[in-house]
N, C-alpha and C. Protein backbone atom coordinates (compact mmCIF):
# COMPACT_ATOMS: atom_id res chain seq x y z
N UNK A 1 82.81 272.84 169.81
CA UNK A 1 81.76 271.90 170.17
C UNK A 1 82.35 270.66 170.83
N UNK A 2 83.31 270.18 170.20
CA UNK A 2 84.10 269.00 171.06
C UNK A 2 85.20 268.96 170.28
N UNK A 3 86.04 268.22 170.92
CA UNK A 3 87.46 268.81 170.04
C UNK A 3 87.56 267.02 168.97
N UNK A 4 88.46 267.45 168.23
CA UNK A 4 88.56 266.32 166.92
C UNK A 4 88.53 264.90 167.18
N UNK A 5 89.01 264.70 168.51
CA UNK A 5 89.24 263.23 169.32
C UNK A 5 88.04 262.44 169.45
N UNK A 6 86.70 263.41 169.95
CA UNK A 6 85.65 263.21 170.04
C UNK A 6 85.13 262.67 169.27
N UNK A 7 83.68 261.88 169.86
CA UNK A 7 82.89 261.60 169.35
C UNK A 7 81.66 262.20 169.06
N UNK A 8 80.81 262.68 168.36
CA UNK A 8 79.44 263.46 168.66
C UNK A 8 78.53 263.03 168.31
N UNK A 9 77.17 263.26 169.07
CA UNK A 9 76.15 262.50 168.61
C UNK A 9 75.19 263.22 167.83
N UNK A 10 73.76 262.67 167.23
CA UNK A 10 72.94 263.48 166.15
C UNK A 10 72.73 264.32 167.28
N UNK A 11 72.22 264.32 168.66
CA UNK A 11 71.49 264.94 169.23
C UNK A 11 72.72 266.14 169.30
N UNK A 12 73.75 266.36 169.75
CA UNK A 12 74.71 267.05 170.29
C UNK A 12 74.93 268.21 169.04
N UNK A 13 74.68 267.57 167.38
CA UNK A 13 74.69 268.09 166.30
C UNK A 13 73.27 268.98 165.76
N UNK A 14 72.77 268.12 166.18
CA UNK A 14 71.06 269.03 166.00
C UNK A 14 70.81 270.44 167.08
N UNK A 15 71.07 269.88 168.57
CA UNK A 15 71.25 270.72 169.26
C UNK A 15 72.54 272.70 169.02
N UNK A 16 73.22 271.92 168.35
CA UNK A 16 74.38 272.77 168.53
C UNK A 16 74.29 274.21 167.61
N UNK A 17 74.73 275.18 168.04
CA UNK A 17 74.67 276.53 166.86
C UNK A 17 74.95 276.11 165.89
N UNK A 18 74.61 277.03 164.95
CA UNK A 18 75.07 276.82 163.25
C UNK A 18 76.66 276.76 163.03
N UNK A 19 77.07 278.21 164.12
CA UNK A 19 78.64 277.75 163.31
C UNK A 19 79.78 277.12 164.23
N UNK A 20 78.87 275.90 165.18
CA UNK A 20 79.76 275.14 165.90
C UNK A 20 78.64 273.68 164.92
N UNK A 21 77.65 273.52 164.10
CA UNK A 21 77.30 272.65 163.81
C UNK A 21 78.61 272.41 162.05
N UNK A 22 78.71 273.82 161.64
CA UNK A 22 79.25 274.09 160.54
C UNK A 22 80.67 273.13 161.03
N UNK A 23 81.15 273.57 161.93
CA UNK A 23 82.74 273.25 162.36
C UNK A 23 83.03 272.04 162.50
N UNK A 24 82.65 271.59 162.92
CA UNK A 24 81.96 270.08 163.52
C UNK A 24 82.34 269.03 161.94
N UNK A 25 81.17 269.84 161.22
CA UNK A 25 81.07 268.84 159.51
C UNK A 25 81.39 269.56 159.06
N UNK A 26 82.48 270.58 158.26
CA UNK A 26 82.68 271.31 157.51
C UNK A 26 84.20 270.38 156.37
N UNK A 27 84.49 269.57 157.39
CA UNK A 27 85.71 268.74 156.41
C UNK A 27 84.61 267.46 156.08
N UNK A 28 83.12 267.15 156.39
CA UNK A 28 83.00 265.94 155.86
C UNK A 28 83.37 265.58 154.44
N UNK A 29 83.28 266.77 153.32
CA UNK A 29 83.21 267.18 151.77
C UNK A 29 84.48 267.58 151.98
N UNK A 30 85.30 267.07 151.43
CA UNK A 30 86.56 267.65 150.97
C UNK A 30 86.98 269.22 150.66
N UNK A 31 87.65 269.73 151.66
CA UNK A 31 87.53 271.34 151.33
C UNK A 31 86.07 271.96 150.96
N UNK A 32 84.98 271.42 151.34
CA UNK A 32 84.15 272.23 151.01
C UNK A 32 83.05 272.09 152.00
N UNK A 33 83.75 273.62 152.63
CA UNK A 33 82.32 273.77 154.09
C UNK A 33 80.82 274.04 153.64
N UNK A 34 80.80 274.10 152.74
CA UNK A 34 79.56 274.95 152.22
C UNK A 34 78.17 274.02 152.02
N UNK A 35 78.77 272.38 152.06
CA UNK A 35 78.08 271.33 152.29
C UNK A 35 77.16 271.70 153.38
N UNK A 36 78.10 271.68 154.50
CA UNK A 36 77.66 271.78 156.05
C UNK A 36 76.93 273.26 155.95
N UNK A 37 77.29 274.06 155.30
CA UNK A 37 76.68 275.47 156.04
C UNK A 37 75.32 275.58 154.92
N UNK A 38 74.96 274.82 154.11
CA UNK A 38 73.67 274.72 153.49
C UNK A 38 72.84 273.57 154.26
N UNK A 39 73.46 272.76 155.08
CA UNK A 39 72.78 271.46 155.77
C UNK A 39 72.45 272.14 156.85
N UNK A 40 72.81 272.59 157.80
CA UNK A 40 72.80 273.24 158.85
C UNK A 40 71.11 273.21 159.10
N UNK A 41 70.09 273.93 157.62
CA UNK A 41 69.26 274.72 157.98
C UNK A 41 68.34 273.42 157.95
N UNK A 42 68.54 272.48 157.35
CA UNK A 42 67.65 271.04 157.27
C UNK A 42 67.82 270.01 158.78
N UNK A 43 68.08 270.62 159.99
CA UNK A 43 68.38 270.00 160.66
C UNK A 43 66.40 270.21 161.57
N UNK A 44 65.69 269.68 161.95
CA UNK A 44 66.70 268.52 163.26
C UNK A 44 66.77 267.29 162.34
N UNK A 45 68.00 266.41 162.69
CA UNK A 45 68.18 264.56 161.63
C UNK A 45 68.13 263.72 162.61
N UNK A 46 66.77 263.16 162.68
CA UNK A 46 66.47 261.45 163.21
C UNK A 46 67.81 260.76 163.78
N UNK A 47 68.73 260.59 162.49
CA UNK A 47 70.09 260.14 163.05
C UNK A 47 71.04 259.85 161.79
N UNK A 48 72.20 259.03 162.18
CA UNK A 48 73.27 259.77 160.87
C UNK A 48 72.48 259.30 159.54
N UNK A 49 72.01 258.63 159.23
CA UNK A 49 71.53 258.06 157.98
C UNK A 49 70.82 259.23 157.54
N UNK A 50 70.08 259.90 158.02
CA UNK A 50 69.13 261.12 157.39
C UNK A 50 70.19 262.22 157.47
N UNK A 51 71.13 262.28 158.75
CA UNK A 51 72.06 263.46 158.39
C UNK A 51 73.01 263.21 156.97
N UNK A 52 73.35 261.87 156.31
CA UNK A 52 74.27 261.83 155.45
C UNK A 52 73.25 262.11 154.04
N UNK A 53 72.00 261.22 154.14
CA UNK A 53 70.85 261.91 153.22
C UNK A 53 71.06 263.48 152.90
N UNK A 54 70.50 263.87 153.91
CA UNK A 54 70.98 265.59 153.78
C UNK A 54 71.74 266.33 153.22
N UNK A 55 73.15 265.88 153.60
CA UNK A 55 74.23 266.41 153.09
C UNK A 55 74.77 266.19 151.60
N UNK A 56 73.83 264.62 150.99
CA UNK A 56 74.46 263.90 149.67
C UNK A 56 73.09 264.92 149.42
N UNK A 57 71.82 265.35 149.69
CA UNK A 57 70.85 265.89 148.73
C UNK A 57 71.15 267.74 148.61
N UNK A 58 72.46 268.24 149.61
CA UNK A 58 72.99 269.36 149.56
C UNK A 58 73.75 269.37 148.00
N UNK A 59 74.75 268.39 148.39
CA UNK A 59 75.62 268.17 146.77
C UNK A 59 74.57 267.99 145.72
N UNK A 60 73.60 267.09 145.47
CA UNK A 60 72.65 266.81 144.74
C UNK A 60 72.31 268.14 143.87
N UNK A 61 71.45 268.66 145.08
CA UNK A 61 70.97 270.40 144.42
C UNK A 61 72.27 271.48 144.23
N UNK A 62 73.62 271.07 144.28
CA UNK A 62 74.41 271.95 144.28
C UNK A 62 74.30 272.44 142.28
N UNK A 63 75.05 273.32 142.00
CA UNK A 63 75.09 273.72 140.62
C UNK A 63 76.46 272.94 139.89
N UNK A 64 76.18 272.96 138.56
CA UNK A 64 77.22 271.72 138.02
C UNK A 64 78.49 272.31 138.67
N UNK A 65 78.67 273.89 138.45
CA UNK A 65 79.82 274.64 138.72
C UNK A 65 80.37 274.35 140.34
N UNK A 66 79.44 274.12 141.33
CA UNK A 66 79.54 273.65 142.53
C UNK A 66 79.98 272.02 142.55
N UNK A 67 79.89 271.40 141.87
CA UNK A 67 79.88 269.90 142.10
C UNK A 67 81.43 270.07 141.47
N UNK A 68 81.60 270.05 140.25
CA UNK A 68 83.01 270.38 139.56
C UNK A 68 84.04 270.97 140.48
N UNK A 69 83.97 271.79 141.48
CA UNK A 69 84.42 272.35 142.49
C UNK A 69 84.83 271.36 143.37
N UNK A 70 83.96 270.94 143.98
CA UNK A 70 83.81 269.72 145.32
C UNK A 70 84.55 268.96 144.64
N UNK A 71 84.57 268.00 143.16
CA UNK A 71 85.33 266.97 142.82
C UNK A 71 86.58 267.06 142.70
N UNK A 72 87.23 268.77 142.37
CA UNK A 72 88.87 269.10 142.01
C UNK A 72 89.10 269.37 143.67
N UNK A 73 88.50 269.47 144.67
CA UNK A 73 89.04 269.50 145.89
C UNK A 73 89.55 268.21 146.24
N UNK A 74 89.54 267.22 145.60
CA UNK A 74 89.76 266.06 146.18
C UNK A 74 91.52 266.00 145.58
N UNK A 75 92.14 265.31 146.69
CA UNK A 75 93.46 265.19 145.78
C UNK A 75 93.93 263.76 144.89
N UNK A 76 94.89 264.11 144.30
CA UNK A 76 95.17 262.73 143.44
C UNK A 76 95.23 261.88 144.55
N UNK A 77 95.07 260.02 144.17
CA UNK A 77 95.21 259.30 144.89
C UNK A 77 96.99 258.67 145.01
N UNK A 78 97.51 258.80 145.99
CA UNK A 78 99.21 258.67 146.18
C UNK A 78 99.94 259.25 145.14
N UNK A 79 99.20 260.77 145.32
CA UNK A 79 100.27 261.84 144.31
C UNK A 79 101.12 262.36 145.25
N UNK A 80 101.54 263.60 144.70
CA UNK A 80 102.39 264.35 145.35
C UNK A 80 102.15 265.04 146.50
N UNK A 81 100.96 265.14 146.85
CA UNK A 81 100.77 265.66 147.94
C UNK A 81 100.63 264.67 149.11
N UNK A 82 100.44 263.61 148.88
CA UNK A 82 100.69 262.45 149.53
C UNK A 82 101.74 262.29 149.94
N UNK A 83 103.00 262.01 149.37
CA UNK A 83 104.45 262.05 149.20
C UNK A 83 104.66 262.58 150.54
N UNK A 84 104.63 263.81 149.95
CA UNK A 84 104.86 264.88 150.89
C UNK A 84 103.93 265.11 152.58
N UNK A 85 103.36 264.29 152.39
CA UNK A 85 102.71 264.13 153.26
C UNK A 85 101.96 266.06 154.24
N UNK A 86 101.11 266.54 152.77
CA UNK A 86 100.54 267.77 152.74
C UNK A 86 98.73 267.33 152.26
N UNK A 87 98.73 266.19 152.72
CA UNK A 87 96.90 266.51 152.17
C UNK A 87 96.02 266.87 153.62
N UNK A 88 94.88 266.90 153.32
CA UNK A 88 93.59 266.59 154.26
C UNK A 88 93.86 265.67 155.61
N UNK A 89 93.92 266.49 156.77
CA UNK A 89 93.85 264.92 157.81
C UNK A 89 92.77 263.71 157.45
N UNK A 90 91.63 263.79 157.34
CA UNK A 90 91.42 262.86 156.98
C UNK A 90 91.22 262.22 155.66
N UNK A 91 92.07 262.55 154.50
CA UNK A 91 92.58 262.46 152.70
C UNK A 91 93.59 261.36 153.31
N UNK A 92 94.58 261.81 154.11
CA UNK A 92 95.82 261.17 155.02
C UNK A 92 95.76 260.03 155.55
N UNK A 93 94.35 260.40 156.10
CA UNK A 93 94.30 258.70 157.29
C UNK A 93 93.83 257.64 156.40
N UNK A 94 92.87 258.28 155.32
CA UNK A 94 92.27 257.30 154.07
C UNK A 94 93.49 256.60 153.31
N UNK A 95 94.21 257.73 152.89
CA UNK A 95 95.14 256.90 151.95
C UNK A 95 96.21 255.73 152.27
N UNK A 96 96.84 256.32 153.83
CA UNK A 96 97.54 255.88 154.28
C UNK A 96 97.32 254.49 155.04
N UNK A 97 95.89 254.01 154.99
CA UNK A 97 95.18 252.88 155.15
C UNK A 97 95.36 251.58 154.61
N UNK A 98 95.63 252.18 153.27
CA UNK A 98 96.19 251.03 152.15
C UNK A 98 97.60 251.69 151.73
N UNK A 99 97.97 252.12 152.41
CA UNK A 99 99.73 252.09 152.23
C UNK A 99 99.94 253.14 151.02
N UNK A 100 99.00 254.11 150.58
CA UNK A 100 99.51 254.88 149.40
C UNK A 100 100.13 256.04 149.44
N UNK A 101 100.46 256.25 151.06
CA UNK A 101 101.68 256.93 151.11
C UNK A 101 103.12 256.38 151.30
N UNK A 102 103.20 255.02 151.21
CA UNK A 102 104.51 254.12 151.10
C UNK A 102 104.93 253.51 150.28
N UNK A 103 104.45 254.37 149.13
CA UNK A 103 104.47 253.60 147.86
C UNK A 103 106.27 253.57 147.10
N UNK A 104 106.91 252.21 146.23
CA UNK A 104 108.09 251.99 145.96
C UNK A 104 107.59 253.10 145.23
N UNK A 105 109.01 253.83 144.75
CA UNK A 105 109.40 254.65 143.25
C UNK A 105 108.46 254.43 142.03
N UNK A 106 108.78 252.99 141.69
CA UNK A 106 107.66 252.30 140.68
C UNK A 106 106.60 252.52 140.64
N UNK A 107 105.49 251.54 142.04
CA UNK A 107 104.23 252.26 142.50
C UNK A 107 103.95 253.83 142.56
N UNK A 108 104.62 254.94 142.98
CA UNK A 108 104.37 255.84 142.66
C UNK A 108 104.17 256.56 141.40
N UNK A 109 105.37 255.91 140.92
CA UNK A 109 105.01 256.67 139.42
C UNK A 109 103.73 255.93 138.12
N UNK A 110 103.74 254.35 138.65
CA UNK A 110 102.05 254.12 138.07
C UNK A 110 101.46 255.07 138.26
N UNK A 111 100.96 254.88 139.47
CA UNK A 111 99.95 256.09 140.01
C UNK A 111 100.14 256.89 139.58
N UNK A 112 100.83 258.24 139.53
CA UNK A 112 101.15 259.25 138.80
C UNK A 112 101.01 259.51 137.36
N UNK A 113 100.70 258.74 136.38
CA UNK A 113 100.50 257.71 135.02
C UNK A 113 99.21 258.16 135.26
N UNK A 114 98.62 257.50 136.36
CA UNK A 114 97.41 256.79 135.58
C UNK A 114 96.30 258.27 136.15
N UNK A 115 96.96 259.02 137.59
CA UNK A 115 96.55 260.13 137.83
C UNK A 115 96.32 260.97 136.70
N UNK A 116 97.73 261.50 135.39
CA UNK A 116 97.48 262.34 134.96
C UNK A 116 96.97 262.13 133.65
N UNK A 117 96.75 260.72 133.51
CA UNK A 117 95.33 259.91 132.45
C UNK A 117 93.85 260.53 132.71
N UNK A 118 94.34 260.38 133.57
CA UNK A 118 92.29 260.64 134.29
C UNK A 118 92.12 261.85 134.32
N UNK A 119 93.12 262.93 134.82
CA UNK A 119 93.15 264.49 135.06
C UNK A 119 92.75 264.29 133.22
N UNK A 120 93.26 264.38 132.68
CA UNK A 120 93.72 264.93 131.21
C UNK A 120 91.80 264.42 130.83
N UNK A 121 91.36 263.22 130.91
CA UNK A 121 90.36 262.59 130.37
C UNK A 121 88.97 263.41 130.78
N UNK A 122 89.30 263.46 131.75
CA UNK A 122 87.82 263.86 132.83
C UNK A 122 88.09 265.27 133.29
N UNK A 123 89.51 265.78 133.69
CA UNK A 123 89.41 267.50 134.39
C UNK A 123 88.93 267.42 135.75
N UNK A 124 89.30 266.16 136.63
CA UNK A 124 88.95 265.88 137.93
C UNK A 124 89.98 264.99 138.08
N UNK A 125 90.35 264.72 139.66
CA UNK A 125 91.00 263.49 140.54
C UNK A 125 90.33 262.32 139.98
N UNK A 126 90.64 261.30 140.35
CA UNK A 126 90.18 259.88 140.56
C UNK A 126 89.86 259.99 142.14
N UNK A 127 88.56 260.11 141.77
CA UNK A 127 87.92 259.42 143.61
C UNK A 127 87.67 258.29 143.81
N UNK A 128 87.56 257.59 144.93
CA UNK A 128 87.10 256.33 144.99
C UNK A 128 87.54 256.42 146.73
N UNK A 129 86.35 255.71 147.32
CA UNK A 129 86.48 255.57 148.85
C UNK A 129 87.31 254.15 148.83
N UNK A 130 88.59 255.04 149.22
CA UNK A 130 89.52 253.60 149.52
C UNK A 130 89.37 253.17 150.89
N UNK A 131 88.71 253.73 151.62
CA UNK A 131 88.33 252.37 152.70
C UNK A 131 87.80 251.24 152.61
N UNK A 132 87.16 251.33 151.23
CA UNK A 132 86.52 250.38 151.03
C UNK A 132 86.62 249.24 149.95
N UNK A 133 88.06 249.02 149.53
CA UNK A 133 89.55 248.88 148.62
C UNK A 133 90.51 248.20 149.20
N UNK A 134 91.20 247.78 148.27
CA UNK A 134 92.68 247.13 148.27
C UNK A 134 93.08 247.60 147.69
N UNK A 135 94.64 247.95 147.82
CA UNK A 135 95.45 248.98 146.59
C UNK A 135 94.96 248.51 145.17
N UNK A 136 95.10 246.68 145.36
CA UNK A 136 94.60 246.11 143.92
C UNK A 136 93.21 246.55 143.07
N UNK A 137 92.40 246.75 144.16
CA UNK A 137 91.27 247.05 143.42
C UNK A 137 90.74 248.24 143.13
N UNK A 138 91.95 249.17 143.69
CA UNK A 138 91.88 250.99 142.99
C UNK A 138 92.34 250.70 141.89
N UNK A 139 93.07 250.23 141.53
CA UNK A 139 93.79 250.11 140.76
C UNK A 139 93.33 249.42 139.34
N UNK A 140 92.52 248.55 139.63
CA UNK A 140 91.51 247.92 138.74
C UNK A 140 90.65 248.61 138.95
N UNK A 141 90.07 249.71 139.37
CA UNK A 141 88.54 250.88 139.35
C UNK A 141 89.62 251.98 138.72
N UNK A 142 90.64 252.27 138.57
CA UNK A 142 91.21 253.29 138.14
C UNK A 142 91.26 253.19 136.69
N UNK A 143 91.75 251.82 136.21
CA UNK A 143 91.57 250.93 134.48
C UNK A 143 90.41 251.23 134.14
N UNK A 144 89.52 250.59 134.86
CA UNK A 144 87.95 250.69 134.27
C UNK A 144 87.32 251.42 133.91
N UNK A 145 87.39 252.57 135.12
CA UNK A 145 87.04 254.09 134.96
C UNK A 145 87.20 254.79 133.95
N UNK A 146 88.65 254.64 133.29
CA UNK A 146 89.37 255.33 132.48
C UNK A 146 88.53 254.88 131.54
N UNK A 147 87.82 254.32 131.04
CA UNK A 147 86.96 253.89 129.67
C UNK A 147 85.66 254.29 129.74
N UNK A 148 85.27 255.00 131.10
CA UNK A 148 83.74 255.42 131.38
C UNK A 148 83.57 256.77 130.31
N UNK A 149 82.40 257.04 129.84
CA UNK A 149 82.51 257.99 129.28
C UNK A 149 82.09 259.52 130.03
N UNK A 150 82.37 260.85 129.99
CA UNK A 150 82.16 262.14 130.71
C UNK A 150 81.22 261.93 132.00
N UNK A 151 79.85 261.62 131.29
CA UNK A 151 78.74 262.05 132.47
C UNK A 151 78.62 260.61 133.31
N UNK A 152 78.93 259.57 133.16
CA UNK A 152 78.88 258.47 133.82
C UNK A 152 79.49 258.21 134.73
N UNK A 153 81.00 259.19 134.29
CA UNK A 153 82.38 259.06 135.33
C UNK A 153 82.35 259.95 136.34
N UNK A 154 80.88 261.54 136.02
CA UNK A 154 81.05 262.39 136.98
C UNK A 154 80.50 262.11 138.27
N UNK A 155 79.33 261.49 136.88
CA UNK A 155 77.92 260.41 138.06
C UNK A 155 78.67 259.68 139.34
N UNK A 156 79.42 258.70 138.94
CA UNK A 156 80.59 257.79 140.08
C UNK A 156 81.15 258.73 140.58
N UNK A 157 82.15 259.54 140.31
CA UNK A 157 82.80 260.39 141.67
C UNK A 157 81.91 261.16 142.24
N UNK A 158 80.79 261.52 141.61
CA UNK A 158 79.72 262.35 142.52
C UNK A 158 79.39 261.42 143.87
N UNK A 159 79.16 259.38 143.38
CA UNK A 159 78.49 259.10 144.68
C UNK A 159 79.65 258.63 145.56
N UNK A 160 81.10 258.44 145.10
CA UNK A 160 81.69 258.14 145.32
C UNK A 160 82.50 259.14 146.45
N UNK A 161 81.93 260.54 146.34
CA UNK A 161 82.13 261.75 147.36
C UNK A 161 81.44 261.75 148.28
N UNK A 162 79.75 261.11 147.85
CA UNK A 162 79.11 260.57 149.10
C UNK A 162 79.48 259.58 149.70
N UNK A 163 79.71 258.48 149.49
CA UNK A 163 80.39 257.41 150.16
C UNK A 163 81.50 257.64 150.77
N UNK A 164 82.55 258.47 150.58
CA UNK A 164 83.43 259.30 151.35
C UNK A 164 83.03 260.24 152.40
N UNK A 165 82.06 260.97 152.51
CA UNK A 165 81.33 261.87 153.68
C UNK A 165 80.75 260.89 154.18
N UNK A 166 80.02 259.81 154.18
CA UNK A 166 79.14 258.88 154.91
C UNK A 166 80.60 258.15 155.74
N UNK A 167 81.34 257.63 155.30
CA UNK A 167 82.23 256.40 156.03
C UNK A 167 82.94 257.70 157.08
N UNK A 168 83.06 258.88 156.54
CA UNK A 168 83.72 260.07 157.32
C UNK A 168 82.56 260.71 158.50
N UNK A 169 81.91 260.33 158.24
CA UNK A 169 80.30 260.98 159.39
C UNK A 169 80.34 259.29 160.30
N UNK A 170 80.42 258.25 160.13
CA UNK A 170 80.35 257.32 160.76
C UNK A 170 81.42 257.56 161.76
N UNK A 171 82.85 257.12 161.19
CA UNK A 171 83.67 257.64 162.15
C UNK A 171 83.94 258.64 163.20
N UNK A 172 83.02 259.80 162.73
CA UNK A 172 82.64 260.78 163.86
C UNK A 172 81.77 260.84 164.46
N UNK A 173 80.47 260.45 164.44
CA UNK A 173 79.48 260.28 165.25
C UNK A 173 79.42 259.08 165.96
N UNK A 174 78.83 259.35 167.09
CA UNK A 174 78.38 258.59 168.24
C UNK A 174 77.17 257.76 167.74
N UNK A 175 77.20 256.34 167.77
CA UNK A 175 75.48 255.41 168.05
C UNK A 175 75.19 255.29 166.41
């Protein structure tokens, strides 16, 4: 449909086949095309605000077993796959925004701490749209979090996956 550089617009997205509309948004959800290939059929969208509607009321109606899915696709925040510089192109461009792939020895291994706090607590990543962050204040949402109890904490990374597909649909669309 247009290659990754691009920009695209609602019209270009509404217009487009299913599995060049699929291709298009299939990384908005973290590893999970299935967002896009259940949105697909709710199209034509006014414009991105109703397309990101869409896609957060796809996850919405998804099954707990589906949502639990979507949340372990996400990777730790400046774990090892970071390091290594093996995540998501755009997991990559997010993290690397606030420097959490340049993290000292030290900084890494907090993180790594407080990653396998949260894994152990919850059975999910720590999400949080760090575009919208200072290392400091993941870091203080990472503390806080850690005291949320099960369904409150799934509640937050649930919207917190939307707020990640929305700032990720902005950046790609046109207007």
């Amino acid at each position: 449909m247009a290659d990754s550089a691009a920009r695209l617009s609602i019209a270009a997205l509404n217009d487009a086949p299913a599995p060049a509309f699929i291709a298009a948004l299939g990384a908005i959800y973290e590893h999970s095309p299935w967002v896009a290939e259940l949105s697909v059929a709710l199209r034509p969208f006014a414009d991105m605000n109703a397309l990101a509607a869409a896609m957060a009321g796809t996850v919405a109606a998804a099954s707990d077993a589906e949502k639990s899915a979507l949340m372990t696709s996400h990777p730790d925040l400046a774990g090892r796959l970071a390091r290594a510089g093996k995540l998501a192109p755009s997991s990559a461009g997010e993290q690397a925004g606030l420097g959490l792939d340049r993290l000292s020895d030290e900084e890494f291994e907090n993180f790594e701490s407080l990653n396998a706090a949260y894994r152990r607590r919850f059975g999910f990543p720590f999400i949080i749209a760090v575009r919208r962050h200072t290392r400091a204040s993941v870091l203080q949402a990472f503390h806080a979090r850690l005291g949320n109890d099960e369904a409150t904490e799934r509640a937050t990374a649930l919207r917190e996956i939307d707020l990640i597909a929305r700032l990720r649909l902005d950046a790609l669309l046109a207007g």
